[in-house]
PDB file of N, CA and C in Angstrom:
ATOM      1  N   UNK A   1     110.120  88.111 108.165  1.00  0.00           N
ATOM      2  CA  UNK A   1     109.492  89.157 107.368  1.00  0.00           C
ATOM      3  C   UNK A   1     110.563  90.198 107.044  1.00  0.00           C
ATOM      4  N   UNK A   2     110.517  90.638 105.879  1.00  0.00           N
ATOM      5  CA  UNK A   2     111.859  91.314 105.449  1.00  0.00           C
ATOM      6  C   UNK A   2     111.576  93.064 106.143  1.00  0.00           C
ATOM      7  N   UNK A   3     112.290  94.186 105.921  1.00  0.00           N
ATOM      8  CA  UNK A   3     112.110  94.873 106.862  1.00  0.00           C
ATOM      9  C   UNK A   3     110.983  95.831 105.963  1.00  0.00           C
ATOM     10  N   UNK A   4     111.488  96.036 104.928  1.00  0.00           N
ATOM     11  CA  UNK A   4     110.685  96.534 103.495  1.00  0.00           C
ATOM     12  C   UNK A   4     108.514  95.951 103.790  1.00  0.00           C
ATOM     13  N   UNK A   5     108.218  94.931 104.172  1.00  0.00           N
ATOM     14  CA  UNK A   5     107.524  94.131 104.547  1.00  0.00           C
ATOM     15  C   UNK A   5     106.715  94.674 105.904  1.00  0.00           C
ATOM     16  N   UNK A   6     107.606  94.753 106.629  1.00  0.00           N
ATOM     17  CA  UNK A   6     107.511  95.133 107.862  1.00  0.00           C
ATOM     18  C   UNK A   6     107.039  96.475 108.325  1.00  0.00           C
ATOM     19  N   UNK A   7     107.333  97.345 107.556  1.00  0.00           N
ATOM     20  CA  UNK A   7     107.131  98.813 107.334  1.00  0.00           C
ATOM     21  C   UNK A   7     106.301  98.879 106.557  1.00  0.00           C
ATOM     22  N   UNK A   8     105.762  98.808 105.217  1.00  0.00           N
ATOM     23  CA  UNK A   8     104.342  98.828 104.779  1.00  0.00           C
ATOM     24  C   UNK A   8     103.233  97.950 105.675  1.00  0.00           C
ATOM     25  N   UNK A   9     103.631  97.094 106.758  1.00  0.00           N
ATOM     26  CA  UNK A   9     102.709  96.759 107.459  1.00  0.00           C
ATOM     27  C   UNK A   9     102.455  97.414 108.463  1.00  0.00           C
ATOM     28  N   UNK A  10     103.207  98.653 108.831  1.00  0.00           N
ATOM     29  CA  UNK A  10     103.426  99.584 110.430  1.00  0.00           C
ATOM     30  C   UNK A  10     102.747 100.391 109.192  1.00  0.00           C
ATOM     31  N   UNK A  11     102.691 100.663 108.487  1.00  0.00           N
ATOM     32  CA  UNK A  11     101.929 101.888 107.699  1.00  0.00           C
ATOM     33  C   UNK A  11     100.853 101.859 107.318  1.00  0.00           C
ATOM     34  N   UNK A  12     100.145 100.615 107.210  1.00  0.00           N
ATOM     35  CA  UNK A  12      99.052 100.296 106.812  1.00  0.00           C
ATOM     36  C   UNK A  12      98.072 100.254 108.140  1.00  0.00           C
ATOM     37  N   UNK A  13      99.094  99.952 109.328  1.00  0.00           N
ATOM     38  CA  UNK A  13      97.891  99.814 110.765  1.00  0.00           C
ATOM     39  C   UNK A  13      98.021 101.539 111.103  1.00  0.00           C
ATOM     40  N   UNK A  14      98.910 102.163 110.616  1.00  0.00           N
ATOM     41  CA  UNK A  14      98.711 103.665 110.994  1.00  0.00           C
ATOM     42  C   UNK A  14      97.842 104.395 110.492  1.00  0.00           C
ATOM     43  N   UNK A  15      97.770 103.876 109.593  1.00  0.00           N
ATOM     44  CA  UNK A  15      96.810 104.393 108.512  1.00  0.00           C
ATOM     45  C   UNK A  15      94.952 103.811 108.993  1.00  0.00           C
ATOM     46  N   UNK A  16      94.882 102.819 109.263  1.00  0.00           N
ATOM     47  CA  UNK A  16      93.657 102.209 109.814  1.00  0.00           C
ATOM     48  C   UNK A  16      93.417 102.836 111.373  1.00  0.00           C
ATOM     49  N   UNK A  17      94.812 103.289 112.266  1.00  0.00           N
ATOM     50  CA  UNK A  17      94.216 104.110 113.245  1.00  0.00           C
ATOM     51  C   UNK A  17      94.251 105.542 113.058  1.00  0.00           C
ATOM     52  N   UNK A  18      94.684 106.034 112.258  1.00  0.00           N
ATOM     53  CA  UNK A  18      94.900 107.705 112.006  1.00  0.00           C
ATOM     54  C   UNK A  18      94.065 108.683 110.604  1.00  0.00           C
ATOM     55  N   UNK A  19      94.062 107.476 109.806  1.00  0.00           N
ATOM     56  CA  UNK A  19      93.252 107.846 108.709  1.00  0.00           C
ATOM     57  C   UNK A  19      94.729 108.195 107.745  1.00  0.00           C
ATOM     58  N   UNK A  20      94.054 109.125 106.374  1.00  0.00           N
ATOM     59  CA  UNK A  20      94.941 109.663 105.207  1.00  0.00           C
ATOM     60  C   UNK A  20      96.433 109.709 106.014  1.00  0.00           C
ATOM     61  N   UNK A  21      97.418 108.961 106.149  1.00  0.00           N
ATOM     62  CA  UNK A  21      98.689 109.722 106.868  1.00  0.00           C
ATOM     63  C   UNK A  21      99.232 110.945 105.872  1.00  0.00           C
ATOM     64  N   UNK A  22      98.620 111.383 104.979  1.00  0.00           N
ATOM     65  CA  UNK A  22      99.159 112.769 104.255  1.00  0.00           C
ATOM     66  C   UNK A  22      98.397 113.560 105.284  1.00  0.00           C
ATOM     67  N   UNK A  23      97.656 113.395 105.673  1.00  0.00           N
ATOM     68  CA  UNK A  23      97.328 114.726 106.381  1.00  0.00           C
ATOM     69  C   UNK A  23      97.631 115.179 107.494  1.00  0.00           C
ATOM     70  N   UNK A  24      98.365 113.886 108.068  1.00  0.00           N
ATOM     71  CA  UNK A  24      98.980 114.362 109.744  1.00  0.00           C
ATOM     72  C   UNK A  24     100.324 115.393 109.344  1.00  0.00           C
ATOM     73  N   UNK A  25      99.957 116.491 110.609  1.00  0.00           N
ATOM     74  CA  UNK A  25     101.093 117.116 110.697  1.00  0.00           C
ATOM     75  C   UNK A  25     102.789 116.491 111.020  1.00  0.00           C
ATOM     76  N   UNK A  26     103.491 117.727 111.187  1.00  0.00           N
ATOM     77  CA  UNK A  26     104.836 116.963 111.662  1.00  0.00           C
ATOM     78  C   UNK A  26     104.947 116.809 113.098  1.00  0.00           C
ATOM     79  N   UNK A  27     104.178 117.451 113.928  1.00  0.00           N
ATOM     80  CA  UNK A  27     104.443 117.404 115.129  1.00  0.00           C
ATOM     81  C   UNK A  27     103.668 116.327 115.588  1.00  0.00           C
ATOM     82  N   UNK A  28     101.950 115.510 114.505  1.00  0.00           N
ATOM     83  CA  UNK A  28     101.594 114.255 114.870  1.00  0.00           C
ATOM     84  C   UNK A  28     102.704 113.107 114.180  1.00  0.00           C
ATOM     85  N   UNK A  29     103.754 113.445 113.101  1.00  0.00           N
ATOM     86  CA  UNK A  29     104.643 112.392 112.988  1.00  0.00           C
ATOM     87  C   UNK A  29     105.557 111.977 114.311  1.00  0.00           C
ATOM     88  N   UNK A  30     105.821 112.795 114.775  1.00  0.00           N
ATOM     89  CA  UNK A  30     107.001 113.036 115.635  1.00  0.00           C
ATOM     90  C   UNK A  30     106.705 112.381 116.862  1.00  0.00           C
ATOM     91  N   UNK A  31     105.088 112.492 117.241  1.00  0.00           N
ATOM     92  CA  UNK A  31     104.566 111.777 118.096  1.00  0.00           C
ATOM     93  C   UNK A  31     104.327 110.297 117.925  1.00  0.00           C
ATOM     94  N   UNK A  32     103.741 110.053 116.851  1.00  0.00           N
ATOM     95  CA  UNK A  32     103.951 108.965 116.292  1.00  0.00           C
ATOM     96  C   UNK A  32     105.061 108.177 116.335  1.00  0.00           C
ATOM     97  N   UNK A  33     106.228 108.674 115.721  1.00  0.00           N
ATOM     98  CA  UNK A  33     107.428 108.153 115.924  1.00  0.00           C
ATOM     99  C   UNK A  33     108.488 107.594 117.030  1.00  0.00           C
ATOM    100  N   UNK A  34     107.436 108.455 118.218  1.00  0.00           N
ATOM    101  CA  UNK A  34     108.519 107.987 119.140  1.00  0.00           C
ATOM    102  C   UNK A  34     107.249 107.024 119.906  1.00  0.00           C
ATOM    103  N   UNK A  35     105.686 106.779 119.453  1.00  0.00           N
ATOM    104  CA  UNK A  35     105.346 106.260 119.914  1.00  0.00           C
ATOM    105  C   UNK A  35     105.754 104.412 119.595  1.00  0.00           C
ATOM    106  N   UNK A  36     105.687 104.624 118.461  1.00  0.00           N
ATOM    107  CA  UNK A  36     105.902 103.291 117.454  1.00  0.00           C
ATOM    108  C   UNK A  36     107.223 102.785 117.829  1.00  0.00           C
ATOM    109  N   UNK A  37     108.147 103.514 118.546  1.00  0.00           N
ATOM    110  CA  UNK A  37     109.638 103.169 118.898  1.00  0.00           C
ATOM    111  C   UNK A  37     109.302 102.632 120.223  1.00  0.00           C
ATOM    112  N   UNK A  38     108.713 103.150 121.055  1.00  0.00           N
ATOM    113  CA  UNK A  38     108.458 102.305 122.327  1.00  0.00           C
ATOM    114  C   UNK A  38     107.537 101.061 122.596  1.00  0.00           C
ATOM    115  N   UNK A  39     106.452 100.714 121.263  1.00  0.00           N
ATOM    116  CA  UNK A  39     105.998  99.513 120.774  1.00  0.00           C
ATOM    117  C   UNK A  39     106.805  98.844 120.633  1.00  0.00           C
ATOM    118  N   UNK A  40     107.731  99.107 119.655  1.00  0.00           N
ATOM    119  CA  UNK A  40     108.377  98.277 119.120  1.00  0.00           C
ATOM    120  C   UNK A  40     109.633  97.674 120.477  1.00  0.00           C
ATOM    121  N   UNK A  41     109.968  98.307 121.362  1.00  0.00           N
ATOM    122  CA  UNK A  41     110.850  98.153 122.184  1.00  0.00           C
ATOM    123  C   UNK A  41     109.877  97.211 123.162  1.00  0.00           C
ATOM    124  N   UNK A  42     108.623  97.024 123.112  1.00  0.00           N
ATOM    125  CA  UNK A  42     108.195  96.634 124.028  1.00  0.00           C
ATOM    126  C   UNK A  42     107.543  95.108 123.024  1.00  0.00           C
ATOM    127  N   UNK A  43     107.073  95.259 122.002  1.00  0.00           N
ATOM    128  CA  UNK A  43     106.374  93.653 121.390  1.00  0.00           C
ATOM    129  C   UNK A  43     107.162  93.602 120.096  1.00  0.00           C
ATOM    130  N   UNK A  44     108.149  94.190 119.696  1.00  0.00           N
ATOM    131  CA  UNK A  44     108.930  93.745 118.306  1.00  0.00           C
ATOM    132  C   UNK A  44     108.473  94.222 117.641  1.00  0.00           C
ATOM    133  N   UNK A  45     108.847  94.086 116.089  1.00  0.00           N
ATOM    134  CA  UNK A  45     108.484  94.801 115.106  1.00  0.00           C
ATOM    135  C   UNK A  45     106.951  94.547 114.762  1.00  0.00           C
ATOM    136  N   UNK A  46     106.062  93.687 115.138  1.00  0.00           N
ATOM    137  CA  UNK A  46     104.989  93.420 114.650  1.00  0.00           C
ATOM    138  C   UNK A  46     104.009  93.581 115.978  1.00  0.00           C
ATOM    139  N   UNK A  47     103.370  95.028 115.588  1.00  0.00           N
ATOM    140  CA  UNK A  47     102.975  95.507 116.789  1.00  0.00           C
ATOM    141  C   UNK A  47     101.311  95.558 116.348  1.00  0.00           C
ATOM    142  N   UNK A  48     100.436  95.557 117.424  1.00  0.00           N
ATOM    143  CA  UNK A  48      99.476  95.032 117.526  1.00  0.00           C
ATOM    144  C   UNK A  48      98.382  96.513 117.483  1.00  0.00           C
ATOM    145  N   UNK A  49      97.892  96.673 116.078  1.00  0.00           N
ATOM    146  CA  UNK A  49      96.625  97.160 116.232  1.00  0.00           C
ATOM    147  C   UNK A  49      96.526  97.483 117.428  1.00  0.00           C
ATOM    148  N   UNK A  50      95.839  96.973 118.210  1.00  0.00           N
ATOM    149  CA  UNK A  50      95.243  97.781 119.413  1.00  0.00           C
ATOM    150  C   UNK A  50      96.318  98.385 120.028  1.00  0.00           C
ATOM    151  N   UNK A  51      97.385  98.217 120.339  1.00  0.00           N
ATOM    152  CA  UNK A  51      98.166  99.449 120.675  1.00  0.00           C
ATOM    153  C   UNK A  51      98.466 100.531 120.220  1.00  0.00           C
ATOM    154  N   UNK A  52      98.389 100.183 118.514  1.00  0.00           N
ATOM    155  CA  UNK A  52      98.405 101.704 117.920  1.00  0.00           C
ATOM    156  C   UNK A  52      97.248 102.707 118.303  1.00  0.00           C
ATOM    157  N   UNK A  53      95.821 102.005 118.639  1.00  0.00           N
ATOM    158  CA  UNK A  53      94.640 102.661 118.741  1.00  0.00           C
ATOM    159  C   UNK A  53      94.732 103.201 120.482  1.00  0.00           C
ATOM    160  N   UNK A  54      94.820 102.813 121.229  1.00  0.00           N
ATOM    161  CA  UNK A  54      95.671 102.490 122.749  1.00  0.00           C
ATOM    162  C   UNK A  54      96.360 104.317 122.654  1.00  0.00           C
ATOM    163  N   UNK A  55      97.843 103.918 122.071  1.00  0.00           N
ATOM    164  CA  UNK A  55      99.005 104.874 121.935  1.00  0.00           C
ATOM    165  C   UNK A  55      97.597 106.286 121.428  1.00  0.00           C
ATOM    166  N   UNK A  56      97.285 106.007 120.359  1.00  0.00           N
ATOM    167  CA  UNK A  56      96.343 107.435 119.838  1.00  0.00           C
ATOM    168  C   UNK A  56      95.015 107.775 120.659  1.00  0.00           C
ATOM    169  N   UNK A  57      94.654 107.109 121.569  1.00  0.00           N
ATOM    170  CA  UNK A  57      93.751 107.602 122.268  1.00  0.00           C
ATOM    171  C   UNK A  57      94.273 108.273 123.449  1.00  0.00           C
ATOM    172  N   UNK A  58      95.317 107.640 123.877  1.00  0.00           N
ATOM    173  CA  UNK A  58      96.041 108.247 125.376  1.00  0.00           C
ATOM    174  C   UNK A  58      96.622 109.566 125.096  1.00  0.00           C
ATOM    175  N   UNK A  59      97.114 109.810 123.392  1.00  0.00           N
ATOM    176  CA  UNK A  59      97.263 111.310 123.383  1.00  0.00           C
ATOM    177  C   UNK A  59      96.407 111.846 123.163  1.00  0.00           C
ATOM    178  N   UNK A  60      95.206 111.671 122.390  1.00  0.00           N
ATOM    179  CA  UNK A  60      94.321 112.724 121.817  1.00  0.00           C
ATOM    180  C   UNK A  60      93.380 112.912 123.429  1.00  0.00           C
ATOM    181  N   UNK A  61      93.369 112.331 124.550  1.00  0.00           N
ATOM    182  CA  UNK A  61      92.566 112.818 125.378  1.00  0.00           C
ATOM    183  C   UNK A  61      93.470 112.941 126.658  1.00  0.00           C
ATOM    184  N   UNK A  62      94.798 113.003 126.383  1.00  0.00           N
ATOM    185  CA  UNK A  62      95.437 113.572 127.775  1.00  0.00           C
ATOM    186  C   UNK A  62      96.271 114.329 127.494  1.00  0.00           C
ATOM    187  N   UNK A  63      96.751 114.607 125.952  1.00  0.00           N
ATOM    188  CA  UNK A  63      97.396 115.811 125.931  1.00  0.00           C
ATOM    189  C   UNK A  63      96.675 116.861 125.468  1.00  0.00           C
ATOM    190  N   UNK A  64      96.045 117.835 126.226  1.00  0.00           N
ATOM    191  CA  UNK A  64      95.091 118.560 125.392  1.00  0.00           C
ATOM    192  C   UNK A  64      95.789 120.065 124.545  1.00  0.00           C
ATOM    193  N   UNK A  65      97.145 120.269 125.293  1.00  0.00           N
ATOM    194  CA  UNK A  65      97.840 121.265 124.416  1.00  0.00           C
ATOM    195  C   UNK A  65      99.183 120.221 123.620  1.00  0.00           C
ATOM    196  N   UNK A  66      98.681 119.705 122.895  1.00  0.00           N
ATOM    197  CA  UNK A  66      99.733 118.671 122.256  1.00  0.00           C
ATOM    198  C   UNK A  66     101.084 119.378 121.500  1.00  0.00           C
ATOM    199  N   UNK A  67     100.756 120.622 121.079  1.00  0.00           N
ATOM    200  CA  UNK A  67     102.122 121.369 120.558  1.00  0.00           C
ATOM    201  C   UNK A  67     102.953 121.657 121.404  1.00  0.00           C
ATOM    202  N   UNK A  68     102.442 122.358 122.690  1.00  0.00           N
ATOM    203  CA  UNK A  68     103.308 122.872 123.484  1.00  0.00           C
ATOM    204  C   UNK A  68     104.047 121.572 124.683  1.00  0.00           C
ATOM    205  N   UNK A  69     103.230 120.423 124.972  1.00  0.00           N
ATOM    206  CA  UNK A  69     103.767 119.419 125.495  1.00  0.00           C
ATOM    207  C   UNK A  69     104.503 118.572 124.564  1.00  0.00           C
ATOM    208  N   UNK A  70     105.048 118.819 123.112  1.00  0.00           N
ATOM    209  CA  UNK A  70     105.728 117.934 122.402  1.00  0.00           C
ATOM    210  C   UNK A  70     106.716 118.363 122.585  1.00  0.00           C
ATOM    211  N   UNK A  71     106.179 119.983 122.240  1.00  0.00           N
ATOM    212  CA  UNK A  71     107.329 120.931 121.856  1.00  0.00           C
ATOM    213  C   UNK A  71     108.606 120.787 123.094  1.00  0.00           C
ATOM    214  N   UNK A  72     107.863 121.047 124.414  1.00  0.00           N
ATOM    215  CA  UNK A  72     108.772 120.674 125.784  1.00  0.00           C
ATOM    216  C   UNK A  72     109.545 119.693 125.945  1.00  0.00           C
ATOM    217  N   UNK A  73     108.717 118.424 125.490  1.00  0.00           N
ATOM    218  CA  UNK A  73     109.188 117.164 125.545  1.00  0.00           C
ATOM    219  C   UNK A  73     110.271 117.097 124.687  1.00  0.00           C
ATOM    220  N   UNK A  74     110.433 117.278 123.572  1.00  0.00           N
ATOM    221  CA  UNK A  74     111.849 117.376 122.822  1.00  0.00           C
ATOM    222  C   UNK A  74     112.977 118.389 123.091  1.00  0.00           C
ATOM    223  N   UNK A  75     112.427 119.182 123.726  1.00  0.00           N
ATOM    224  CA  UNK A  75     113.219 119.972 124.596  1.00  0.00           C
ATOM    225  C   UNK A  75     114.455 119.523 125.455  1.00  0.00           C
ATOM    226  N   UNK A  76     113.706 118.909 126.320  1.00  0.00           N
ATOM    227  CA  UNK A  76     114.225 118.263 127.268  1.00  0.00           C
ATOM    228  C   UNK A  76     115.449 117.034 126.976  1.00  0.00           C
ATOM    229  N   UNK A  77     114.796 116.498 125.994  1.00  0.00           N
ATOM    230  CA  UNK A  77     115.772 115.231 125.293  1.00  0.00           C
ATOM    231  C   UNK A  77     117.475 115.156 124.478  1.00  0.00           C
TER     232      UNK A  77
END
């Protein structure tokens, strides 16, 4: 699968777990981004629906101050 391919298909399952991606902020990209990097480090480029839904549930109900724990987290890095 070419990589062009590959990426409208990571965008299309983001989009089916996140909704409009115009409307996520930058600090839900950012989360996103490094979530989709540790998918990918873990099942390859063709990552599985339910982990995207997985990855977005484990933040939306365990980070409950998500700015200030991103904000830290890149801090640190």
């Amino acid at each position: 699968m070419s990589e062009n391919s590959q990426l409208n298909k990571t965008y299309a399952l983001l989009k089916e777990v996140y909704g409009p991606l115009e409307n996520l902020s930058q600090t839900q990209w950012s989360q996103i981004e490094r979530g989709v990097k540790a998918l990918m480090k873990e099942h390859g480029p063709d990552i599985p629906l339910e982990s995207l839904k997985a990855m977005k549930h484990t933040y939306d109900n365990y980070h409950p101050e998500k700015d200030v724990a991103l904000g830290f987290m890149s801090t640190e890095q």
